[in-house]
C-alpha atoms as a PDB file:
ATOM      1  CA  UNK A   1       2.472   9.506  18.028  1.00  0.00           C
ATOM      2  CA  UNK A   2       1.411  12.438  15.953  1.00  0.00           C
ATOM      3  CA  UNK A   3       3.688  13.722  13.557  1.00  0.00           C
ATOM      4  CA  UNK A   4       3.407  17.160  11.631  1.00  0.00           C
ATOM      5  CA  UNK A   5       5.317  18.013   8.750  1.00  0.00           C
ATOM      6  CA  UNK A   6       5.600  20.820   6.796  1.00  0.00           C
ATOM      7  CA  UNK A   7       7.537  21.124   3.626  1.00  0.00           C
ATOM      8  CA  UNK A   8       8.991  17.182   4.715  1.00  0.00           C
ATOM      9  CA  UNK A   9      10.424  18.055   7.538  1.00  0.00           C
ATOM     10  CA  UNK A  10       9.363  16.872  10.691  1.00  0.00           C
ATOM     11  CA  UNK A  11       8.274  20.309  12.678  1.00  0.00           C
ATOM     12  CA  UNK A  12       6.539  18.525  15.743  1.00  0.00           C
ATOM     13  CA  UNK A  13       5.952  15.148  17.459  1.00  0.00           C
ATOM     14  CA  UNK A  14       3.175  15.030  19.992  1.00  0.00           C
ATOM     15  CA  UNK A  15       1.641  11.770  22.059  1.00  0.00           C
ATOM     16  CA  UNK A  16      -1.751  11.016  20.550  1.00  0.00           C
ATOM     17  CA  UNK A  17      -4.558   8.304  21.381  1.00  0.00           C
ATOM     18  CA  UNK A  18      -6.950   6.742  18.980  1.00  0.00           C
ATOM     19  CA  UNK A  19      -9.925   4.654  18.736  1.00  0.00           C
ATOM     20  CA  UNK A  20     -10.173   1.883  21.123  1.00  0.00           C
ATOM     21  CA  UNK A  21     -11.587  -0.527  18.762  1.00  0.00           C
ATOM     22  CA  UNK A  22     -13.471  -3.376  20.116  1.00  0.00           C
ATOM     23  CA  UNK A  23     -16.680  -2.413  18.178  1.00  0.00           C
ATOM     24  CA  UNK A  24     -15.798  -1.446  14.374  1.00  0.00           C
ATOM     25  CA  UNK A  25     -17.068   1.714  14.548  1.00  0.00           C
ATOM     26  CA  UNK A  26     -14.608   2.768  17.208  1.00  0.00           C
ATOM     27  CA  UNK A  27     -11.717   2.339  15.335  1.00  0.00           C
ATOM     28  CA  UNK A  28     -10.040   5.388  14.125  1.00  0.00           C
ATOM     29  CA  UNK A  29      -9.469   5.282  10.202  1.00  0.00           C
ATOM     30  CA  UNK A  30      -6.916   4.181   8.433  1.00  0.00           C
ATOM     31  CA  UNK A  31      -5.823   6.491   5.085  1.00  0.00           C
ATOM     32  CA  UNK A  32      -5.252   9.896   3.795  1.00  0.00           C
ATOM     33  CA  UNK A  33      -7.987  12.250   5.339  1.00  0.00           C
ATOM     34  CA  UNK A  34      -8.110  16.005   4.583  1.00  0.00           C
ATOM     35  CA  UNK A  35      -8.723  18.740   6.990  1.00  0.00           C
ATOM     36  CA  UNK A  36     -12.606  19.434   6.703  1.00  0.00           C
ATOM     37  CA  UNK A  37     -12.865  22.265   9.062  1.00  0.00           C
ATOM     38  CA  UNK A  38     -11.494  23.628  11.892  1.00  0.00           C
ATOM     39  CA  UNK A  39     -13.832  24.353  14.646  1.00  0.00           C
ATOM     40  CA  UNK A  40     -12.781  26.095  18.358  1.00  0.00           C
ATOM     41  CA  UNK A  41     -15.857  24.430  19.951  1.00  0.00           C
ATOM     42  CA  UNK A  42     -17.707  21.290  18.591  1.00  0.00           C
ATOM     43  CA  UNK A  43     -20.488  18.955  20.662  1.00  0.00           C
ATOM     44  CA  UNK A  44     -19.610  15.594  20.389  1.00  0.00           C
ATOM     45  CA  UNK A  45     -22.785  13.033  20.688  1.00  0.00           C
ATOM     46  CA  UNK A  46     -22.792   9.516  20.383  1.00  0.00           C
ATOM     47  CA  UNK A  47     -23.419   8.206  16.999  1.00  0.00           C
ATOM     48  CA  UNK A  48     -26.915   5.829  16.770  1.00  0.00           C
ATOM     49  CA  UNK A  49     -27.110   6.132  21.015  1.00  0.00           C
ATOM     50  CA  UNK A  50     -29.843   7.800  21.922  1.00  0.00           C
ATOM     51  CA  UNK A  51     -30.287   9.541  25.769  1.00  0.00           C
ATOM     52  CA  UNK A  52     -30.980   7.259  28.736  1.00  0.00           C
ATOM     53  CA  UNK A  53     -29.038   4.183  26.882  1.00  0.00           C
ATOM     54  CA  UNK A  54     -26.114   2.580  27.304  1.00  0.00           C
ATOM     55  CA  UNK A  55     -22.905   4.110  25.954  1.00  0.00           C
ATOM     56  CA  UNK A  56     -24.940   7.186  25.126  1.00  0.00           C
ATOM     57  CA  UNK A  57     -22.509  10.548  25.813  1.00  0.00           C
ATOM     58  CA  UNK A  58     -22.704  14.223  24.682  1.00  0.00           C
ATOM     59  CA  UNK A  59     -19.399  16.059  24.922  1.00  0.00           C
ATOM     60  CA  UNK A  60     -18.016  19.878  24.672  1.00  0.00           C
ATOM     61  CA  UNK A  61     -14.798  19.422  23.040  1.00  0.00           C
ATOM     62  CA  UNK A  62     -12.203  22.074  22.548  1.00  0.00           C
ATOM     63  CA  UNK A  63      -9.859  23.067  19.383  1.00  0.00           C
ATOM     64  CA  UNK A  64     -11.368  20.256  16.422  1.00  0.00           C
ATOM     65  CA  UNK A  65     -10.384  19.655  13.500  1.00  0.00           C
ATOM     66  CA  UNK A  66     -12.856  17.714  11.437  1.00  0.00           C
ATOM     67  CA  UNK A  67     -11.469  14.637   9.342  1.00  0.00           C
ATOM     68  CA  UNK A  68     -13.988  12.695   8.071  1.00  0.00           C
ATOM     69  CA  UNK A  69     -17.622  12.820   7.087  1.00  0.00           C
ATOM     70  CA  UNK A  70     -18.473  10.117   9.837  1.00  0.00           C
ATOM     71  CA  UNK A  71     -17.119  12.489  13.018  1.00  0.00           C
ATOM     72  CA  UNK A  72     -13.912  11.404  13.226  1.00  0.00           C
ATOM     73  CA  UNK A  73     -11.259  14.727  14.825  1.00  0.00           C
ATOM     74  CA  UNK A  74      -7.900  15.399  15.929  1.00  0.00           C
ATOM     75  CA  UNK A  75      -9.132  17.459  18.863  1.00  0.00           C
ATOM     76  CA  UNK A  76      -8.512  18.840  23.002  1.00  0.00           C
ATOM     77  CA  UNK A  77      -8.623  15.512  25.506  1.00  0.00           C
ATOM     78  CA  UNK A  78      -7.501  16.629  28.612  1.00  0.00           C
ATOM     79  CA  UNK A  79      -9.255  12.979  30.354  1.00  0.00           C
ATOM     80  CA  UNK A  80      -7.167  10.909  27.783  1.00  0.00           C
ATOM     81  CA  UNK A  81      -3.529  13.110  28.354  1.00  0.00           C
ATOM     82  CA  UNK A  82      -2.100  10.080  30.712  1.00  0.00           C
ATOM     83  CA  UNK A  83      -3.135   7.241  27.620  1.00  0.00           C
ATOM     84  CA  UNK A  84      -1.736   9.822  24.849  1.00  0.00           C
ATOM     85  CA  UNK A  85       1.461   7.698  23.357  1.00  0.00           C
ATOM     86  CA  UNK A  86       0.430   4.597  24.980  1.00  0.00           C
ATOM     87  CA  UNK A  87      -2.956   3.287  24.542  1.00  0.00           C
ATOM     88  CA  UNK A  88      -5.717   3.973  22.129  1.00  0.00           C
ATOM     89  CA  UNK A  89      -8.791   5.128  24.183  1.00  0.00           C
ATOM     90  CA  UNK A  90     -11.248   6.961  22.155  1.00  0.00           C
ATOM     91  CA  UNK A  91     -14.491   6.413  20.553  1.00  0.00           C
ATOM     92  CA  UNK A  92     -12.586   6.669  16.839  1.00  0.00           C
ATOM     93  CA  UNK A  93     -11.238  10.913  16.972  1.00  0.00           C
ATOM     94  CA  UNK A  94      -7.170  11.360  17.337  1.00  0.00           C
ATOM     95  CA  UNK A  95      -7.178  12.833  21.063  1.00  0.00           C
ATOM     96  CA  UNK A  96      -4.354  15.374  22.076  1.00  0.00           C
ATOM     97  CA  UNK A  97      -3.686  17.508  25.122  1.00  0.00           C
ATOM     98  CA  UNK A  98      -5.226  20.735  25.216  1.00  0.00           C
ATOM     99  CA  UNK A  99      -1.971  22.819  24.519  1.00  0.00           C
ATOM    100  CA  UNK A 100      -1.081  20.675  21.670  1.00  0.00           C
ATOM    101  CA  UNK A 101      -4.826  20.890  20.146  1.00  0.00           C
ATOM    102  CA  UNK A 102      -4.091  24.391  20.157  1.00  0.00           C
ATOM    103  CA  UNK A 103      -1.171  24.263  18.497  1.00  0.00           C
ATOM    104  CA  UNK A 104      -2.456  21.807  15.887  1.00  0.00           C
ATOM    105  CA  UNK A 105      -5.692  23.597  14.680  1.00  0.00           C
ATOM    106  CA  UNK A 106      -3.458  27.256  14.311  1.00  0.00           C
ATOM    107  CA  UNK A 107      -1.322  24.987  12.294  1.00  0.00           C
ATOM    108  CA  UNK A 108      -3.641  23.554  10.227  1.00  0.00           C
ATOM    109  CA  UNK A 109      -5.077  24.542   7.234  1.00  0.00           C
ATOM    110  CA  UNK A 110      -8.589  23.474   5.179  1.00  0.00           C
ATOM    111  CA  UNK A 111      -7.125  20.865   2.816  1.00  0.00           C
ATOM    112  CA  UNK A 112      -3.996  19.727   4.699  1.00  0.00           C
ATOM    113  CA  UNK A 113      -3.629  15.895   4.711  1.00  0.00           C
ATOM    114  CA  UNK A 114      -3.899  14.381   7.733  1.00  0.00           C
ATOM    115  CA  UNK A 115      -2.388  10.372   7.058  1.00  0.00           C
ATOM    116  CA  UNK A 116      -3.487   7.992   9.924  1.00  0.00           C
ATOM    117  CA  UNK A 117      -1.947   4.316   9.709  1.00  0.00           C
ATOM    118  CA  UNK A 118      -1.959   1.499  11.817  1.00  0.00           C
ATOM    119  CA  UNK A 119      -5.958   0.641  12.009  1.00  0.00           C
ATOM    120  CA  UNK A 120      -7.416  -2.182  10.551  1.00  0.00           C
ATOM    121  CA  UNK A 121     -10.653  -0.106   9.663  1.00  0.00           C
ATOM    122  CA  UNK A 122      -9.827   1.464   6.467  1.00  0.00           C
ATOM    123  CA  UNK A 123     -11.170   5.131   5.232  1.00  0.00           C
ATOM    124  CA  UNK A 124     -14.042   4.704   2.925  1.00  0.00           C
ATOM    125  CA  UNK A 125     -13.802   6.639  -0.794  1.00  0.00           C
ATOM    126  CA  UNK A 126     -16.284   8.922   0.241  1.00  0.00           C
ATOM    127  CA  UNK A 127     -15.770   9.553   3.822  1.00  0.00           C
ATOM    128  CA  UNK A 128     -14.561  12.834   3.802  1.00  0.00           C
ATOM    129  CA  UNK A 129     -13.164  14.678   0.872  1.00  0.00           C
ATOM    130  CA  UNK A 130     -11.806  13.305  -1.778  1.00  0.00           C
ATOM    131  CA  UNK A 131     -10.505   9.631  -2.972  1.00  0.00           C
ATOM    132  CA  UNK A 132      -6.943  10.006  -1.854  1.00  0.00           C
ATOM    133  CA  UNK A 133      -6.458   5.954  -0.471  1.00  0.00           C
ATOM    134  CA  UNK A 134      -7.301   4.964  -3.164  1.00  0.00           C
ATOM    135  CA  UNK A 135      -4.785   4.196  -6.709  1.00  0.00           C
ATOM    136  CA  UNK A 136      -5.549   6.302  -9.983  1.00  0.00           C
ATOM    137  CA  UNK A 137      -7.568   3.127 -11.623  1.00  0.00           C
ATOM    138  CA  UNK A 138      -9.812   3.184  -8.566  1.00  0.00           C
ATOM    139  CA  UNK A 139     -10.105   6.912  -8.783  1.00  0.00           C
ATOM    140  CA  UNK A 140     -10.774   7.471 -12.580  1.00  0.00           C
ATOM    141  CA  UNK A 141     -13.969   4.859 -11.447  1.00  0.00           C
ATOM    142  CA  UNK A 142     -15.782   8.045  -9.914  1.00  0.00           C
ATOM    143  CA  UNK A 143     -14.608  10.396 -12.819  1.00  0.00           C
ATOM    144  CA  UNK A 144     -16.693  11.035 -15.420  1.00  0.00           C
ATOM    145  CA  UNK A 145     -13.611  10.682 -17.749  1.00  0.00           C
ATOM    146  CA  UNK A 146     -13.218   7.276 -16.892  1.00  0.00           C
ATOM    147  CA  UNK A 147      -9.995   7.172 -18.684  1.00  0.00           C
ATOM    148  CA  UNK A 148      -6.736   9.429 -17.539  1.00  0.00           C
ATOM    149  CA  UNK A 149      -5.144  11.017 -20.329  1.00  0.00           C
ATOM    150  CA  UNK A 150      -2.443   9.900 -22.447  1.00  0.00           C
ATOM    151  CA  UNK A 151       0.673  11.596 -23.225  1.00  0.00           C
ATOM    152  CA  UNK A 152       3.061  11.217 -26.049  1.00  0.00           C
ATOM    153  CA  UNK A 153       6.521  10.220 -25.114  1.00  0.00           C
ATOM    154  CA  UNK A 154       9.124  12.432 -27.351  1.00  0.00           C
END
């Protein structure tokens, strides 16, 4: 299930599918993604497939929002609305039903984080924006500080 919050209170609860898995690459990641953009249209084409081979797909999609460098989106699935809340389905995006896709990018804004758990594929540092899964000594690793600051204790 998808859960929005806003302020810490749970505003909304909608059925959601993610990636099948089987392959790696078609598990949905696990760990605190941002909202990249928010598109009303977006083609969807299979990543390394070329046409004419197995697997290979390109796909209008409806009401995206972008989650990851890599292509993952919460975005419109109206073929995936009877496996929504009961069985992960997808090629790695967080599929909804068309009304609630609309509802979700209106309600979403550039920056909002968007926390998927449950996968055993976890969200690489710099897949998308920001190093939020990871803990403040991992993080200071890509500052150029390299050290957080200290403060006195009074």
């Amino acid at each position: 299930m998808l859960h929005v919050r806003r302020n810490g209170k749970k505003i909304r609860t909608m059925p959601m599918s993610a990636g099948q898995g089987g392959q790696w690459k078609y598990y949905t990641t696990s760990g605190i993604h941002l909202a990249m953009s928010r598109e009303p249209v977006t083609v969807m084409t299979s990543p390394g497939i070329g046409p004419g081979s197995p697997g290979y797909y390109q796909l209008t999609v409806y009401n995206t929002v972008r989650i990851s460098n890599s292509g993952e989106y919460v975005h419109s699935a109206p073929w995936s609305v009877g496996s929504q809340g009961n069985s992960n389905v997808s090629h790695g995006c967080v599929n909804i039903s068309p009304a609630n896709a609309a509802w979700f990018i209106k309600n979403t804004l550039i920056g909002d984080p968007i926390i998927i758990t449950g996968s055993p594929r976890k969200l690489e540092p710099t897949n998308g924006w920001g190093h939020w899964q990871e803990n403040w000594k991992q993080w200071l690793k890509w500052s150029s500080l390299k050290a957080g600051p200290t403060l006195a204790l009074r």
